[in-house]
PDB file of N, CA and C in Angstrom:
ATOM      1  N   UNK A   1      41.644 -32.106  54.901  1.00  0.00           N
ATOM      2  CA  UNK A   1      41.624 -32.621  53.535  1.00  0.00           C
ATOM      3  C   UNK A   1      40.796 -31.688  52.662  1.00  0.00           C
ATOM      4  N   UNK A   2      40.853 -31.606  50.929  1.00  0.00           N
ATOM      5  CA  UNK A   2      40.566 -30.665  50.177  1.00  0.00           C
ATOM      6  C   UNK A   2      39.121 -31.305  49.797  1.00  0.00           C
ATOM      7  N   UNK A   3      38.373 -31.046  48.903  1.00  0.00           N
ATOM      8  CA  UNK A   3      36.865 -30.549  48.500  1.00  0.00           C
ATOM      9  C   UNK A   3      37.267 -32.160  47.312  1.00  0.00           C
ATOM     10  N   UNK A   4      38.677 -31.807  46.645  1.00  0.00           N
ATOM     11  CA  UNK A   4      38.964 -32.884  45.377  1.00  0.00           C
ATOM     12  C   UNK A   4      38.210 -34.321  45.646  1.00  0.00           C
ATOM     13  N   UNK A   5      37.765 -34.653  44.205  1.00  0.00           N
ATOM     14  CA  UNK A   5      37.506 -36.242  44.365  1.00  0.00           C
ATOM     15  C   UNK A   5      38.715 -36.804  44.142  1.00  0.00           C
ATOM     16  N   UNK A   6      38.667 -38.282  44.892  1.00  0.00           N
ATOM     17  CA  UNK A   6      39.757 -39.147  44.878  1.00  0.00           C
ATOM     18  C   UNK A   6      40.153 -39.275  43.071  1.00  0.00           C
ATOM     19  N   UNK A   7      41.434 -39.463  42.919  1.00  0.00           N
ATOM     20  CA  UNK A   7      42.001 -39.515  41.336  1.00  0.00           C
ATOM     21  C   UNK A   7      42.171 -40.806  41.662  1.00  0.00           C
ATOM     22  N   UNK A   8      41.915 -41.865  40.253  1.00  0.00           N
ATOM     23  CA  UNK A   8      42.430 -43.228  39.849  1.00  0.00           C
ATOM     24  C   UNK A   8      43.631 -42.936  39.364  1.00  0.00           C
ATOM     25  N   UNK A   9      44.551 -43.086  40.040  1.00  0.00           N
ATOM     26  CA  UNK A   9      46.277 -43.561  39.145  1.00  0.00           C
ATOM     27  C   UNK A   9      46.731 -44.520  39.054  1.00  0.00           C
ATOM     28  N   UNK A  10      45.811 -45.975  38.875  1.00  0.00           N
ATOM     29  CA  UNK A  10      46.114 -47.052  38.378  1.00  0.00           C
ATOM     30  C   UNK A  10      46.279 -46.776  36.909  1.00  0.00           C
ATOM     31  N   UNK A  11      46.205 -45.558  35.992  1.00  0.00           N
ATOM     32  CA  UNK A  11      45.816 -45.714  35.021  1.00  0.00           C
ATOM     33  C   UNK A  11      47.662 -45.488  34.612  1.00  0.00           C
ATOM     34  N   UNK A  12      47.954 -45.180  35.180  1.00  0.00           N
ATOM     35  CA  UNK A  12      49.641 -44.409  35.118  1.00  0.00           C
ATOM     36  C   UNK A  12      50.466 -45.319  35.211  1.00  0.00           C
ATOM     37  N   UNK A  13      51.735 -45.499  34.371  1.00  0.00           N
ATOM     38  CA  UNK A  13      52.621 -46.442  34.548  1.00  0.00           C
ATOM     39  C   UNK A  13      53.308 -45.864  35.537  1.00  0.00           C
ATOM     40  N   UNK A  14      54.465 -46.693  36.102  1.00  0.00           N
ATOM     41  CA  UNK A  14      55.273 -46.303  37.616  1.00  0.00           C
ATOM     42  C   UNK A  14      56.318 -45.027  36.884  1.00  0.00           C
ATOM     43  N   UNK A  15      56.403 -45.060  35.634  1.00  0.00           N
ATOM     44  CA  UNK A  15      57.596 -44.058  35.371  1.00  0.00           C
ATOM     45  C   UNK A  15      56.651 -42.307  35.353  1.00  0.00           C
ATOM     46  N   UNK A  16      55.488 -43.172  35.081  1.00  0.00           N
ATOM     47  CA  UNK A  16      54.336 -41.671  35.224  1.00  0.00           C
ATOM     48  C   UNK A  16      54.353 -40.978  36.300  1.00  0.00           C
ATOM     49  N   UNK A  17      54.134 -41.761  37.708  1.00  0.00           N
ATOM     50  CA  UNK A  17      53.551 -41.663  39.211  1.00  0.00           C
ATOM     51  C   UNK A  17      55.094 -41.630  39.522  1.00  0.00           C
ATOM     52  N   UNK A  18      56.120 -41.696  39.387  1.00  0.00           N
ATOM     53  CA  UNK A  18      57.720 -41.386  39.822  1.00  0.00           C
ATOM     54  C   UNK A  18      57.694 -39.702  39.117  1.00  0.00           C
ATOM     55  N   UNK A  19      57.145 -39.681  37.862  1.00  0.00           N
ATOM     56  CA  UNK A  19      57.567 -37.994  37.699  1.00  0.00           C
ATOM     57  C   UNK A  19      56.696 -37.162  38.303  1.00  0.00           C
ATOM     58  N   UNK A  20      55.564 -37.601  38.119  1.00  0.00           N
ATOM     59  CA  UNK A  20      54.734 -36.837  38.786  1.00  0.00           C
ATOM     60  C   UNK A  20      54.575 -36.726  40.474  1.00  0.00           C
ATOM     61  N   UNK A  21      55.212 -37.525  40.993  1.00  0.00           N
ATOM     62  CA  UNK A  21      55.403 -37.227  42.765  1.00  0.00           C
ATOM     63  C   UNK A  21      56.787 -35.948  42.846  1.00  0.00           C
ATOM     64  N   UNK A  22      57.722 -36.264  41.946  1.00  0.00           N
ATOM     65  CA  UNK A  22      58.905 -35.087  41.496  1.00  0.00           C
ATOM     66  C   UNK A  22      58.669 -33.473  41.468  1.00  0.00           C
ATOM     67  N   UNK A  23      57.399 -33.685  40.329  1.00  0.00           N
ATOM     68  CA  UNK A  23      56.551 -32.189  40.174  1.00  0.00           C
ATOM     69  C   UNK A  23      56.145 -32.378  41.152  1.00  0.00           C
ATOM     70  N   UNK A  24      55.465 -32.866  42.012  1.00  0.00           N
ATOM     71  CA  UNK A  24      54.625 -32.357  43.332  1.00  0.00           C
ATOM     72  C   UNK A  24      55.737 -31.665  44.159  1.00  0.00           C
ATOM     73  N   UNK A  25      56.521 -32.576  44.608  1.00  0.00           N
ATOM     74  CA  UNK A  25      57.450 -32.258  45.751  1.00  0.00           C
ATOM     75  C   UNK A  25      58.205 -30.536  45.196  1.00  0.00           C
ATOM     76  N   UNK A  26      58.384 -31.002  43.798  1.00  0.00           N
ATOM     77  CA  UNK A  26      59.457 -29.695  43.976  1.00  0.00           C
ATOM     78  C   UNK A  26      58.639 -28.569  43.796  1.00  0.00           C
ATOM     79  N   UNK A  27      56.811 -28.296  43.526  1.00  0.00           N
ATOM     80  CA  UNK A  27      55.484 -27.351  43.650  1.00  0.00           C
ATOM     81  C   UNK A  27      55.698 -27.099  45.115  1.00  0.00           C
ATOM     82  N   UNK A  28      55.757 -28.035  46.142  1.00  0.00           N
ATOM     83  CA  UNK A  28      55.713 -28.128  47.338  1.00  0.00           C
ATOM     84  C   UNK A  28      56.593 -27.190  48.054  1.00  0.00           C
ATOM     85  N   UNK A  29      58.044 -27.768  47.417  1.00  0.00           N
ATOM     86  CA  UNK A  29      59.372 -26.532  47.650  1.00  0.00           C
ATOM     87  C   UNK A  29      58.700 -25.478  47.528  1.00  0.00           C
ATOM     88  N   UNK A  30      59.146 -25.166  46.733  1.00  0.00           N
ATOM     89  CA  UNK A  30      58.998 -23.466  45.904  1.00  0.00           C
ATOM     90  C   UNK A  30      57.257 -22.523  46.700  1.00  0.00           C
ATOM     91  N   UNK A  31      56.650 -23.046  46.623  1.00  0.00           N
ATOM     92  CA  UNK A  31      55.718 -22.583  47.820  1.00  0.00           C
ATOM     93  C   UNK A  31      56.170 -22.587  49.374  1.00  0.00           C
ATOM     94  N   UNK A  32      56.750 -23.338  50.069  1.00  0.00           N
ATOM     95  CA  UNK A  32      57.233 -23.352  51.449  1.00  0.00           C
ATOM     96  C   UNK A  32      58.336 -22.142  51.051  1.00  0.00           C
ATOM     97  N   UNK A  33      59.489 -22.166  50.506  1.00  0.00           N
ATOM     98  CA  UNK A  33      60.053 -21.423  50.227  1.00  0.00           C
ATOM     99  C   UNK A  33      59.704 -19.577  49.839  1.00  0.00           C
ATOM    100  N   UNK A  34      58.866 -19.445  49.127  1.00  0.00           N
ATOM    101  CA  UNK A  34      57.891 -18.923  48.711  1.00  0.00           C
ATOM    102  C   UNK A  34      57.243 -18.100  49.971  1.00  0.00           C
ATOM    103  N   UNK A  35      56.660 -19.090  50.786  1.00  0.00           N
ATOM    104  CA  UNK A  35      56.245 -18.853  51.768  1.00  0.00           C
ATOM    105  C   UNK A  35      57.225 -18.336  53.174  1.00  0.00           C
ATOM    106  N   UNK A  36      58.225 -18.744  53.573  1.00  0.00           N
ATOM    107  CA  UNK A  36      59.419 -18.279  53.977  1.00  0.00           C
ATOM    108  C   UNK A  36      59.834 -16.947  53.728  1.00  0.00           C
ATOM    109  N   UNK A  37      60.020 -16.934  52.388  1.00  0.00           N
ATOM    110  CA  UNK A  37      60.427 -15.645  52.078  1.00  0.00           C
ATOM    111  C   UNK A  37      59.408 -14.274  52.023  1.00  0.00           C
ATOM    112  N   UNK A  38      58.376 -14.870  51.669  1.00  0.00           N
ATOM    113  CA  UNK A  38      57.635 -13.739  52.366  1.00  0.00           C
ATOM    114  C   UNK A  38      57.293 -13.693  54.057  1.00  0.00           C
ATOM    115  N   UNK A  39      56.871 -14.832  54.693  1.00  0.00           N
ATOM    116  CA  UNK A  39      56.938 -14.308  56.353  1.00  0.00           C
ATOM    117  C   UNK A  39      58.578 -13.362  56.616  1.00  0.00           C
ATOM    118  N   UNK A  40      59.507 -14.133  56.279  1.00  0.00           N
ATOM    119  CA  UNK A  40      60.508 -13.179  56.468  1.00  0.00           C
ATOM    120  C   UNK A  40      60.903 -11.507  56.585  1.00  0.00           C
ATOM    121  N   UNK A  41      60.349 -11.008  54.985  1.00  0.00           N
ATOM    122  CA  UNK A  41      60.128  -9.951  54.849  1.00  0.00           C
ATOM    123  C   UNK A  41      59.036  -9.290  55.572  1.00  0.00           C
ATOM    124  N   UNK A  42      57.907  -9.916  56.221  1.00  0.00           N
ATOM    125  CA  UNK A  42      57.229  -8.829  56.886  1.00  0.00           C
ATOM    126  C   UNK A  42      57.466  -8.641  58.265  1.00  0.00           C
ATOM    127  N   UNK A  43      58.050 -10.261  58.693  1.00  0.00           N
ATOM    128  CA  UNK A  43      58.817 -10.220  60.227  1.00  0.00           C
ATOM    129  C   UNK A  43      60.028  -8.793  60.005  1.00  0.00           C
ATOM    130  N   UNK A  44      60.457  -8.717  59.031  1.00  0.00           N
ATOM    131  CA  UNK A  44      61.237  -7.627  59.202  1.00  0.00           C
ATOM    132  C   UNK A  44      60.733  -6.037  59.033  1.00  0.00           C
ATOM    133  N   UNK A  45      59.428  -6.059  58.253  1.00  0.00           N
ATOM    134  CA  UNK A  45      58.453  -4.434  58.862  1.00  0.00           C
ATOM    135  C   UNK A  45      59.111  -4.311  57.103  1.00  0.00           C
ATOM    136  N   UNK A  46      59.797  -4.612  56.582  1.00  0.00           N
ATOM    137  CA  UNK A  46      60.313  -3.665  55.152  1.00  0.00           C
ATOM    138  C   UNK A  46      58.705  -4.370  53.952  1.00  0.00           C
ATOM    139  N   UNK A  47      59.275  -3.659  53.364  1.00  0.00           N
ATOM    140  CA  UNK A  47      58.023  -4.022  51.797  1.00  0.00           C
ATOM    141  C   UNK A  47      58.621  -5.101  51.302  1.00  0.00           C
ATOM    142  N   UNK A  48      57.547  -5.728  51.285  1.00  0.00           N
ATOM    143  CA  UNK A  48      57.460  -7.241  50.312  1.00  0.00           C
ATOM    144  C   UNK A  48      56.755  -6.678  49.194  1.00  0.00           C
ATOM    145  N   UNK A  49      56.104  -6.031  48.596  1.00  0.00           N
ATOM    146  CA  UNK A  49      55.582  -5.940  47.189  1.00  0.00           C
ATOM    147  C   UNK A  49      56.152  -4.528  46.955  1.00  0.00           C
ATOM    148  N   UNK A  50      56.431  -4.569  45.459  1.00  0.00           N
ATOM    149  CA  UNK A  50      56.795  -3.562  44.698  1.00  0.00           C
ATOM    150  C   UNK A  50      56.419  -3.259  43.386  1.00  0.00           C
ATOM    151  N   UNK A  51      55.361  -2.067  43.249  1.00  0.00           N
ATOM    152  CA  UNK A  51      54.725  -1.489  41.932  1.00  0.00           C
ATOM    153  C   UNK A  51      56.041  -1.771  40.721  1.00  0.00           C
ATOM    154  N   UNK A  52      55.308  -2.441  39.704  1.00  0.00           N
ATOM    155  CA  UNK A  52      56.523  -3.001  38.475  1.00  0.00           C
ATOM    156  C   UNK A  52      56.230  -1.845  37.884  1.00  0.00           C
ATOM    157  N   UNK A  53      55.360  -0.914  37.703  1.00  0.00           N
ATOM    158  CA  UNK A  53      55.465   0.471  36.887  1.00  0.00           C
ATOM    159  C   UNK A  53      56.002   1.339  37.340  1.00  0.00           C
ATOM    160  N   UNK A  54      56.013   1.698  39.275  1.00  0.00           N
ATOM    161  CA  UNK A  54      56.783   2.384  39.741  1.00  0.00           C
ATOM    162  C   UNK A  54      57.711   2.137  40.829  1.00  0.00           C
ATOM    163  N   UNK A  55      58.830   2.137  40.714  1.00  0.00           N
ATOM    164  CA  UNK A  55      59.460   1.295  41.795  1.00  0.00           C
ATOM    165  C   UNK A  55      59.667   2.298  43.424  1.00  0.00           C
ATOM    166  N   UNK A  56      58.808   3.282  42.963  1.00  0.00           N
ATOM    167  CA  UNK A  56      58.732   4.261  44.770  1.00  0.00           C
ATOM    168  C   UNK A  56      57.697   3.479  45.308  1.00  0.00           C
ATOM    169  N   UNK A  57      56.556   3.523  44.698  1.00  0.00           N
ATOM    170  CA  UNK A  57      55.492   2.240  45.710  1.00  0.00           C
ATOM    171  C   UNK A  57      55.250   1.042  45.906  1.00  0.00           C
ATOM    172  N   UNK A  58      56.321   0.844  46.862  1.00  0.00           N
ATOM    173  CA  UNK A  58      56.103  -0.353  47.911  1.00  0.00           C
ATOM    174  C   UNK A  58      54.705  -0.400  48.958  1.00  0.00           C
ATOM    175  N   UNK A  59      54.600  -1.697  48.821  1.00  0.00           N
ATOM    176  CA  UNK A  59      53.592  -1.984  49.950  1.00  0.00           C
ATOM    177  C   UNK A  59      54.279  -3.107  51.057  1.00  0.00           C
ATOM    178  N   UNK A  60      53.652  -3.434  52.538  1.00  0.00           N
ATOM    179  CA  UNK A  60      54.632  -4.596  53.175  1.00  0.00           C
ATOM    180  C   UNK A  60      53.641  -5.470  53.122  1.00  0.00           C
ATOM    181  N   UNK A  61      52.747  -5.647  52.260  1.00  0.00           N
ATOM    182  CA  UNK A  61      51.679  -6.433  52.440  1.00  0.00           C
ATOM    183  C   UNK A  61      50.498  -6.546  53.867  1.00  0.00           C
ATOM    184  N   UNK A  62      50.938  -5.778  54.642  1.00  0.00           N
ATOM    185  CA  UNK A  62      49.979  -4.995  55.751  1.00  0.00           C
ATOM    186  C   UNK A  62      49.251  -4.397  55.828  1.00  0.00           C
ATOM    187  N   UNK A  63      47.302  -4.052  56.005  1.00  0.00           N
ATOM    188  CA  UNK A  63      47.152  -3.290  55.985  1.00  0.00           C
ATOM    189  C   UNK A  63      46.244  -3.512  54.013  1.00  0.00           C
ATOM    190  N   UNK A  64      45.468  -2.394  54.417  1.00  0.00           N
ATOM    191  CA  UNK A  64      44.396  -2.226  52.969  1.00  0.00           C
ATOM    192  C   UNK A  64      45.546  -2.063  51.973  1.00  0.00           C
ATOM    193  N   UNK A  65      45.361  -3.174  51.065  1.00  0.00           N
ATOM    194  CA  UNK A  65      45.836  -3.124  49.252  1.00  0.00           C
ATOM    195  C   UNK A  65      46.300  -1.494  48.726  1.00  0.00           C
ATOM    196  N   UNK A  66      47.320  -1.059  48.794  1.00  0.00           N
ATOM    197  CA  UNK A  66      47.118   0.218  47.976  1.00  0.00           C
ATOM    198  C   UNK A  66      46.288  -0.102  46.399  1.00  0.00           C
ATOM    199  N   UNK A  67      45.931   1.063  46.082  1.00  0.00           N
ATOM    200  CA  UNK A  67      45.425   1.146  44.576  1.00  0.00           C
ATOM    201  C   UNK A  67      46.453   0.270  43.544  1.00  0.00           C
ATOM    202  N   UNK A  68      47.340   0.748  43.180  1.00  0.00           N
ATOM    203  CA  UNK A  68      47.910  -0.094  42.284  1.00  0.00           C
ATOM    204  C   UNK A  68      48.116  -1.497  42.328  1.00  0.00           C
ATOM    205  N   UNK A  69      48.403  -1.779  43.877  1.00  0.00           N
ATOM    206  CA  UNK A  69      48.182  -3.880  43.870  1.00  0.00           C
ATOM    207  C   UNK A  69      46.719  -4.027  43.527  1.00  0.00           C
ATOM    208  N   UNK A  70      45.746  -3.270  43.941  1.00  0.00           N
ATOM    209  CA  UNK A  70      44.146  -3.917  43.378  1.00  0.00           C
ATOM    210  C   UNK A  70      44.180  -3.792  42.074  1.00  0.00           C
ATOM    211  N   UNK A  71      44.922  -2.886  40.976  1.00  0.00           N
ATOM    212  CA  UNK A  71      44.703  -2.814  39.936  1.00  0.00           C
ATOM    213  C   UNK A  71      45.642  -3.839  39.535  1.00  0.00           C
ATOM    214  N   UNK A  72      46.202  -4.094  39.732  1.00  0.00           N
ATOM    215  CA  UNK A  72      47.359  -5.476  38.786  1.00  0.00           C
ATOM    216  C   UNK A  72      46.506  -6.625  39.325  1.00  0.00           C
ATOM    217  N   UNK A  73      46.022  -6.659  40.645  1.00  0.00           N
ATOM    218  CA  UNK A  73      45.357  -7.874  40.828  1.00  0.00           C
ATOM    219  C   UNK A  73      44.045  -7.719  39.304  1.00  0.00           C
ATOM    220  N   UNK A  74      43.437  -6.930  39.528  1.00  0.00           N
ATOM    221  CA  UNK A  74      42.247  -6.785  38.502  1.00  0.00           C
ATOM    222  C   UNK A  74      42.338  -7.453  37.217  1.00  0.00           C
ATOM    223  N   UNK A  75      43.664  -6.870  36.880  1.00  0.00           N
ATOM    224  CA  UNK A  75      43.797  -6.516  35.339  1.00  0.00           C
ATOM    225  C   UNK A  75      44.703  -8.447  35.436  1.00  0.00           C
ATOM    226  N   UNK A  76      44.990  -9.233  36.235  1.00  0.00           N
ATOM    227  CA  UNK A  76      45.275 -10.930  36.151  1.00  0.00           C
ATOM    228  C   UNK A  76      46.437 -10.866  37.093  1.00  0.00           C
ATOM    229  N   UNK A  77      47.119  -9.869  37.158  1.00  0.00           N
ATOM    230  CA  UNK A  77      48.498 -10.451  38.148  1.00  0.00           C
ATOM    231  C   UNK A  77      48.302 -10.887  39.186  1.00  0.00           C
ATOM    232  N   UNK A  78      49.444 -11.498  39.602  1.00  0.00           N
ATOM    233  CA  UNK A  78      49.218 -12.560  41.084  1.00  0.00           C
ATOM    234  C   UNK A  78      50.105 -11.289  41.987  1.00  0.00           C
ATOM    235  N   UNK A  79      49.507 -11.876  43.036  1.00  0.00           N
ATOM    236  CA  UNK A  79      50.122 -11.188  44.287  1.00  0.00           C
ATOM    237  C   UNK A  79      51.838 -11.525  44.270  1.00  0.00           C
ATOM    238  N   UNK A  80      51.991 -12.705  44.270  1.00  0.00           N
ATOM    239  CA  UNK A  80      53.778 -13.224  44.104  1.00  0.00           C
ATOM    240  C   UNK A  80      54.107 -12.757  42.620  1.00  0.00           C
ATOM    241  N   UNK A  81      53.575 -11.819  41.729  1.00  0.00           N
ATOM    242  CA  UNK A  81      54.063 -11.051  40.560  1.00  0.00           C
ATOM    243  C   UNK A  81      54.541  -9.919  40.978  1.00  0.00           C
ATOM    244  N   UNK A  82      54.234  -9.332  42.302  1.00  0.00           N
ATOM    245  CA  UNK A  82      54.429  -7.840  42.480  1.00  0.00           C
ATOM    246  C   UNK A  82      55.389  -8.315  43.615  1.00  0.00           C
ATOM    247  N   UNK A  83      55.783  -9.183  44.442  1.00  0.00           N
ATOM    248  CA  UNK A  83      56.741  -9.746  45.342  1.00  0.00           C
ATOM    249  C   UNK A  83      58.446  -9.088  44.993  1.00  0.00           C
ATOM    250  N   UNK A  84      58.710  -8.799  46.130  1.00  0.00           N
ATOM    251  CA  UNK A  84      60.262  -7.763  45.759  1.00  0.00           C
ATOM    252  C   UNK A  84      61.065  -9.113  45.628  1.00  0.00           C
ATOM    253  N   UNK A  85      60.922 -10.310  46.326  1.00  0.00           N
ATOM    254  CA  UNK A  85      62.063 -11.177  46.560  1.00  0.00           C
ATOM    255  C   UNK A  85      61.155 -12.702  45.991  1.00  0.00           C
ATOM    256  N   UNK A  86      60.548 -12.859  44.870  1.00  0.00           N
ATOM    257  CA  UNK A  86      59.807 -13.616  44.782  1.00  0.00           C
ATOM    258  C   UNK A  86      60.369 -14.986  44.874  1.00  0.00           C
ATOM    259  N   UNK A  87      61.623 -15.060  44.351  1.00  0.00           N
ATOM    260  CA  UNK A  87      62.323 -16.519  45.117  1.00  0.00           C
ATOM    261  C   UNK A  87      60.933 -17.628  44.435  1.00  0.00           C
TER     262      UNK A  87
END
C-alpha cells in the first residue's frame, strides 16, 4: 500500500465515483499497456527510446542514459516522451 492518506468519497455523488472509477481503470490500461510495450521492446534487444532531435540516436533503455535522454529528462521530458512505440 502507498504513503496516501485515506480520501473521504462520501462527499461524491454515485454519478461522480462511477466516472471517476472509469478514469482510474482506463489510467490503469494505458500504463499496463504502456508497460507491455516497453518490456516487449527490450525482450527484443532493439531501441525503445528515440532522440526527437535526432532520429540516429536510439537508446534500448539498457545501460547508462546517453547524454541526450539526461538532457530532455533535465530540461521536463518524460522518459515515455522519448519512447519509439509509446502506445
Amino acid at each position: 500500500m502507498s504513503n496516501l492518506k485515506p480520501f473521504d468519497f462520501s462527499l461524491f455523488s454515485d454519478k461522480h465515483l462511477i466516472d471517476l472509477e472509469a478514469q482510474v481503470r482506463q489510467e490503469v490500461k494505458r500504463r499496463r499497456e504502456l508497460a507491455r510495450s516497453y518490456r516487449e521492446l527490450s525482450e527484443k534487444g532493439g531501441p525503445a527510446y528515440r532522440n526527437p532531435n535526432n532520429s540516429a540516436e536510439t537508446w534500448t533503455g539498457k545501460g547508462r542514459q546517453p547524454k541526450w535522454v539526461r538532457d530532455a529528462l533535465a530540461r521536463g521530458a518524460r522518459l515515455e516522451d522519448l519512447a519509439i512505440n509509446p502506445e
